[in-house]
Protein backbone atom coordinates (compact mmCIF):
# COMPACT_ATOMS: atom_id res chain seq x y z
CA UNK A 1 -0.73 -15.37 -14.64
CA UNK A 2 -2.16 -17.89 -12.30
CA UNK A 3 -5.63 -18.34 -11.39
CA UNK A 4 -4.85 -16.78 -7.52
CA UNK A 5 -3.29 -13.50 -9.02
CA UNK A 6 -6.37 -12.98 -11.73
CA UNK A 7 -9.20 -13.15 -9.37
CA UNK A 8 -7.09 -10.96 -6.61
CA UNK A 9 -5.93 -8.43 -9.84
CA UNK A 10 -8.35 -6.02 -8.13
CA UNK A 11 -7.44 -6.06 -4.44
CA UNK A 12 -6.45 -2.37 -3.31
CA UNK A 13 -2.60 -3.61 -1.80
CA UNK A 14 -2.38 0.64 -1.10
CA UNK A 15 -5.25 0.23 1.19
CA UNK A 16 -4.33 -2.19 2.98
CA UNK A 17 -0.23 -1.04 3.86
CA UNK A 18 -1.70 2.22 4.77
CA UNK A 19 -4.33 1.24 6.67
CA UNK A 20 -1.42 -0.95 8.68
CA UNK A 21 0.89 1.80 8.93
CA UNK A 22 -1.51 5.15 9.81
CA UNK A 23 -3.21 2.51 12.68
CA UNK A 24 0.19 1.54 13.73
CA UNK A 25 1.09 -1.97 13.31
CA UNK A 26 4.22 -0.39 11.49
CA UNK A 27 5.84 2.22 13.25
CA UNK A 28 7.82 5.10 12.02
CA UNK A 29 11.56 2.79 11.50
CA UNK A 30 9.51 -0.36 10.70
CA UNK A 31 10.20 -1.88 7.72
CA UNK A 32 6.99 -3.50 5.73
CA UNK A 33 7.24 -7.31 4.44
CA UNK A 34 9.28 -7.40 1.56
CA UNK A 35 7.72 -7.65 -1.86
CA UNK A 36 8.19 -11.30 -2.59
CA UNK A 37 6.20 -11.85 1.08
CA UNK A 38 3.77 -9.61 0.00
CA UNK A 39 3.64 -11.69 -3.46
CA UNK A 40 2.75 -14.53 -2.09
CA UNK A 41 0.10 -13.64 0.73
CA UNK A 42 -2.14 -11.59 -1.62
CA UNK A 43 -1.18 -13.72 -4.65
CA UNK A 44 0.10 -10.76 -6.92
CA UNK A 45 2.52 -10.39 -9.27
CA UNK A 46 5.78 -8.13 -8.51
CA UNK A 47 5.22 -5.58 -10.66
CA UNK A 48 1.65 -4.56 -9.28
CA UNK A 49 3.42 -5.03 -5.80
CA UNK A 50 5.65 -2.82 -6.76
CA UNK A 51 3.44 -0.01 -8.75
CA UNK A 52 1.67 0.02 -5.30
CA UNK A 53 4.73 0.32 -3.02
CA UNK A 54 5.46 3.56 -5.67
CA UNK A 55 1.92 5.31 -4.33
CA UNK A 56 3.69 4.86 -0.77
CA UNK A 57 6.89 6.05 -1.65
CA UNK A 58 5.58 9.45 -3.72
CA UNK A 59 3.61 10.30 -0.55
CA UNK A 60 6.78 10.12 1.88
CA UNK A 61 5.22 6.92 3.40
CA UNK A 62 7.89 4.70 3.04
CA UNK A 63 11.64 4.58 1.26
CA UNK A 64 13.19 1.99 -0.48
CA UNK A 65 16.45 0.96 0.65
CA UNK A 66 17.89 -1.17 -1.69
CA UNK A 67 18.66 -4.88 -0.31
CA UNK A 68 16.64 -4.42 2.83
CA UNK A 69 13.15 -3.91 1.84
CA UNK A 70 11.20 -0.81 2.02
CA UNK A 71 10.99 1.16 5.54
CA UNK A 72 8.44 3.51 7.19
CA UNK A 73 9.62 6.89 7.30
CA UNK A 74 9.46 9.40 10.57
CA UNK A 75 5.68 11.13 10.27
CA UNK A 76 7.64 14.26 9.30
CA UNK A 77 8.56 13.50 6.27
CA UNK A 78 5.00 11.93 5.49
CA UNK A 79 4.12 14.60 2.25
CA UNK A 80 0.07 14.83 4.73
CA UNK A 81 -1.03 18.27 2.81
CA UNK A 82 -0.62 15.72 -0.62
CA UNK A 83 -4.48 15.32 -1.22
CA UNK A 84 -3.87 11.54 -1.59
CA UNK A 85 -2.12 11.52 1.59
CA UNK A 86 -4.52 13.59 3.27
CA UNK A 87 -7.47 11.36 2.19
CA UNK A 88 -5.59 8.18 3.54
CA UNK A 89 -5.39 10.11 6.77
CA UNK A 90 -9.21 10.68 6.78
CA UNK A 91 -10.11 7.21 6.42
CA UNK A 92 -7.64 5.17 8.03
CA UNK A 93 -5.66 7.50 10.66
CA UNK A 94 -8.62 7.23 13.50
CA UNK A 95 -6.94 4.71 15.79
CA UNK A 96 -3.23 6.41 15.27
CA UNK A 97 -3.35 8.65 18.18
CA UNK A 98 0.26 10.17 17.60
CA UNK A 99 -0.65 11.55 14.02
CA UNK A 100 -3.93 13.07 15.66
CA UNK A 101 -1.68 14.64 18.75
CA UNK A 102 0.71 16.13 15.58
CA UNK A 103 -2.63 17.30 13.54
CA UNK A 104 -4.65 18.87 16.96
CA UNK A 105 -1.09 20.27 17.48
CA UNK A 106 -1.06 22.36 14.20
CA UNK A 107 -4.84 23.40 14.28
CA UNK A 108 -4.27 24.88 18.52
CA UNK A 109 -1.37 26.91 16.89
CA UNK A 110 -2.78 28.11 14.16
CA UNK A 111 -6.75 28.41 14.09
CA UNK A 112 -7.24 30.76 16.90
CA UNK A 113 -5.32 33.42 14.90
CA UNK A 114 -7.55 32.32 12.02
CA UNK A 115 -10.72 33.04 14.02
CA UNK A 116 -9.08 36.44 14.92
CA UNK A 117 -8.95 37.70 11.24
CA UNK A 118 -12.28 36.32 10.70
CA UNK A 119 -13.56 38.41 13.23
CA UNK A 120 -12.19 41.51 11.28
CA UNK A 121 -12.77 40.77 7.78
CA UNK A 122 -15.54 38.35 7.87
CA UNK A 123 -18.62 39.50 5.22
CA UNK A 124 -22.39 39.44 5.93
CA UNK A 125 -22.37 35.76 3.48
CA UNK A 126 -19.41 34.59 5.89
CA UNK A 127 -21.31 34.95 8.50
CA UNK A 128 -24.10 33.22 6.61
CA UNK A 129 -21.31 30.55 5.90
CA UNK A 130 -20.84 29.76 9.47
CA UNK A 131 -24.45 30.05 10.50
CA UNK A 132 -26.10 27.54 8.53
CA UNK A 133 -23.37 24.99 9.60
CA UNK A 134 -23.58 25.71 12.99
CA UNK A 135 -27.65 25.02 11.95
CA UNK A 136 -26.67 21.90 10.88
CA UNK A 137 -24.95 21.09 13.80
CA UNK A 138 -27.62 21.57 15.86
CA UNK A 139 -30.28 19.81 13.98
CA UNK A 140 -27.98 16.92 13.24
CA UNK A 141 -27.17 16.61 17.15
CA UNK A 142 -30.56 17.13 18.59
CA UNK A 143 -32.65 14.53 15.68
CA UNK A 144 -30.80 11.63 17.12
CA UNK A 145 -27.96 9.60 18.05
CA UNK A 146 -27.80 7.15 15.30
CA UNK A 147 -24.57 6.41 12.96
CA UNK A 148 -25.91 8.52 10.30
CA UNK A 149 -26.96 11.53 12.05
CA UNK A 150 -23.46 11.57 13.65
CA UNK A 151 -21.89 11.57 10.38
CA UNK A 152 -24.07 14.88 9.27
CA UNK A 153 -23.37 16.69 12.24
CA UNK A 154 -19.72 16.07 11.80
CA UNK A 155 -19.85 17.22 8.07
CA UNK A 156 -21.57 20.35 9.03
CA UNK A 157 -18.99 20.54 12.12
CA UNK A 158 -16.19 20.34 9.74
CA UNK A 159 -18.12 23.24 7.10
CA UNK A 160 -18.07 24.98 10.20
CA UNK A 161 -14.76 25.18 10.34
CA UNK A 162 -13.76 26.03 6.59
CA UNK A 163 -16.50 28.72 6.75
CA UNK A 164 -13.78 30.07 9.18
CA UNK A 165 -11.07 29.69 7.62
CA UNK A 166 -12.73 31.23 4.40
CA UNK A 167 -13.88 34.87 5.94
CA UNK A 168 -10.84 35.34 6.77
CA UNK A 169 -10.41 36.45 2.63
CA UNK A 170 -6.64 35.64 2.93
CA UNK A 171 -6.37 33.56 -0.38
CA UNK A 172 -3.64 31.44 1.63
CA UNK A 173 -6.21 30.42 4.33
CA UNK A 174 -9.03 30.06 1.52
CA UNK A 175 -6.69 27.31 -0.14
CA UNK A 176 -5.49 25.74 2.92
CA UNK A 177 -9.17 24.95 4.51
CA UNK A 178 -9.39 23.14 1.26
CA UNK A 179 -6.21 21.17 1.74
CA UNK A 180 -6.88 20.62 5.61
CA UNK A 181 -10.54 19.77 5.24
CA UNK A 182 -9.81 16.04 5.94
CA UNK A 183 -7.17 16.84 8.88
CA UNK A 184 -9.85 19.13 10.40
CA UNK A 185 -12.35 15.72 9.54
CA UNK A 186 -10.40 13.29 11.22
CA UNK A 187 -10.36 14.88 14.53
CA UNK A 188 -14.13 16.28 14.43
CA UNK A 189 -15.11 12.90 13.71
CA UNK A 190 -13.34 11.10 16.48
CA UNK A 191 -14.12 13.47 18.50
CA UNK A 192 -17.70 13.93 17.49
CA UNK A 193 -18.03 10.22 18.64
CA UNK A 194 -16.41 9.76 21.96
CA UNK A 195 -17.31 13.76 23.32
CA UNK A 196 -19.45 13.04 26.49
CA UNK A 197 -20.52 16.90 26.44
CA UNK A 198 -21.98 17.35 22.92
CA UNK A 199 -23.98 19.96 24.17
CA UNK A 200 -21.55 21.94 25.69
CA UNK A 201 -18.97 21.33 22.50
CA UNK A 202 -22.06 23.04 20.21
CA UNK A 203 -22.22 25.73 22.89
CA UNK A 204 -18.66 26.63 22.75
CA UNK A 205 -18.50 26.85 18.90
CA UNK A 206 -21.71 28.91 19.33
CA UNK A 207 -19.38 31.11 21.49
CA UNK A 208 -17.25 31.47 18.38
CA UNK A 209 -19.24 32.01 16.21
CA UNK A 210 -21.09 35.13 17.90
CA UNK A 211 -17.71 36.26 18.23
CA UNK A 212 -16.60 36.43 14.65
CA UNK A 213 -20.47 37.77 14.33
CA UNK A 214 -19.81 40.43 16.51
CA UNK A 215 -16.70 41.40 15.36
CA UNK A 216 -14.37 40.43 18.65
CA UNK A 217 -11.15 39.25 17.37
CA UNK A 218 -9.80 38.61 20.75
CA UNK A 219 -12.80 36.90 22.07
CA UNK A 220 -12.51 34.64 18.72
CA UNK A 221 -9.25 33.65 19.21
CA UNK A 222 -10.15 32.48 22.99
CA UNK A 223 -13.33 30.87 21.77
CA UNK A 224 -11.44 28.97 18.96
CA UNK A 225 -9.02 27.57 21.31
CA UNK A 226 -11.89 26.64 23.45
CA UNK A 227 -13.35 24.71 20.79
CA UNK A 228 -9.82 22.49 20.13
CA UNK A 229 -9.42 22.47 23.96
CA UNK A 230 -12.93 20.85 23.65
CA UNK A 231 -11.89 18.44 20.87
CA UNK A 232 -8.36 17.12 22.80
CA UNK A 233 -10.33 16.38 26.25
CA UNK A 234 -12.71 14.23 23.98
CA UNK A 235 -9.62 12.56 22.41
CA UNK A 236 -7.93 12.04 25.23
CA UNK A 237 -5.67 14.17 24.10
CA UNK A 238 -5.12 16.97 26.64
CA UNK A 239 -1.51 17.17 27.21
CA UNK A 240 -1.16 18.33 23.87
CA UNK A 241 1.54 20.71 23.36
CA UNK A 242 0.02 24.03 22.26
CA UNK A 243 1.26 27.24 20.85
CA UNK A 244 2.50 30.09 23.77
CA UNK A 245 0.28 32.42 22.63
CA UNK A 246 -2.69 30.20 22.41
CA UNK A 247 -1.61 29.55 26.07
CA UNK A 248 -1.44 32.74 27.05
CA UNK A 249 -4.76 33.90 25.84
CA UNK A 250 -6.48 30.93 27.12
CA UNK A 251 -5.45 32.35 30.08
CA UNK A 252 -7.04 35.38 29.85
CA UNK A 253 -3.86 37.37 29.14
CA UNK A 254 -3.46 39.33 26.00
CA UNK A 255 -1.27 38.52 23.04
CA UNK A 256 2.07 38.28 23.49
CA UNK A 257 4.23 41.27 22.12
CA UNK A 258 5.83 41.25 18.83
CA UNK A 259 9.78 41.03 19.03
């Protein structure tokens, strides 16, 4: 092995394709440099090219075609509840405003009915649960602006929202806060940092979280979609398509009848 390839043995070549493919430089149809271009620009040898390009293809990243090189696959078939996956997304997904539309997307159909059950089954350390991160939120936000304190008050925005998804004591929900818990981070971070109302943003989730307190189901489904109504504005994300019955109750209308 060369002198090139031993001193760049340790250079992370997952990082980096990820980090150009959930930003964007490769789109969904794209396919990457092939592995003898990516051989010689990072000076490593073909087999640790290619036991990286494997971590790509196991989460749905990318597929190998055979003589053309390996291609970026449609975000649907990205495997983004894999926890490796889902930790790629938290740390280099930020500027890739489609996969944030498709995550915001999922969370305004699904986490107003979430806050719902809450409000019904939610027990007195639930409501603990969601209290002391709410806390946090408002320490964090009111001790400063600075890079750090941003960073807490997202973390406690993000417990927040687990807390939720916990009291709702459906072991389904319990397991998928876990799994979504860097989903959920990616947009409370972004949005955390460009939201030009923080105060009102801590004064809806205050909203929601007297709800589930008091036991409103109907007012916690409003208030949740409030929150992620909140959260796509400070994205720039508003024309997000949303669930109809998310719609509807935003609206002031009750819940659409069962079929």
């Amino acid at each position: 092995m060369s002198t090139t390839r031993s001193s760049r043995s340790d250079f992370n070549l997952t990082d980096r394709l990820v980090s150009d493919i959930f930003s964007g430089r490769y789109q969904p149809g794209d396919f990457i440099p092939k592995e003898m271009q990516i051989c010689e620009q990072f000076g490593l040898s073909r087999t640790v090219v290619r036991r990286h390009l494997a971590q790509l293809v196991d989460g749905g990243i990318i597929e190998r075609i055979s003589g053309h090189g390996s291609r970026v696959r449609e975000y649907s078939e990205w495997r983004i509840l894999d926890p490796v996956v889902t930790e790629w997304m938290t740390r280099f997904a930020a500027p890739n405003e489609e996969i944030q539309r498709e995550v915001l997307s999922f969370r305004l159909s699904v986490e107003p009915h979430v806050a719902r059950l809450a409000a019904e089954q939610a027990a007195a350390r639930d409501l603990v649960a969601i209290e002391e991160a709410f806390d946090g939120m408002a320490r964090d936000m009111q001790n400063g602006g600075s890079q750090e304190r941003r960073r807490l008050h997202s973390e406690s925005d993000v417990a927040f929202h687990v807390a939720i998804f916990r009291a709702t004591h459906n072991i389904v929900w319990a397991q998928l806060s876990h799994i979504l818990r860097p989903s959920i981070h990616l947009l409370v971070y972004e949005s955390n940092v460009s939201a030009d109302d923080p105060e009102d943003s801590l004064e809806r989730h205050r909203r929601l979280m007297e709800a589930i307190r008091m036991r409103q189901p109907d007012v916690a489904f409003k208030a949740a979609y409030a929150v992620l109504e909140g959260t796509s504005r400070a994205l720039g994300l508003a024309h997000t398509p949303i669930d109809a019955q998310a719609e509807i109750a935003s609206r002031g209308v009750g819940p659409m009848p069962t079929p």
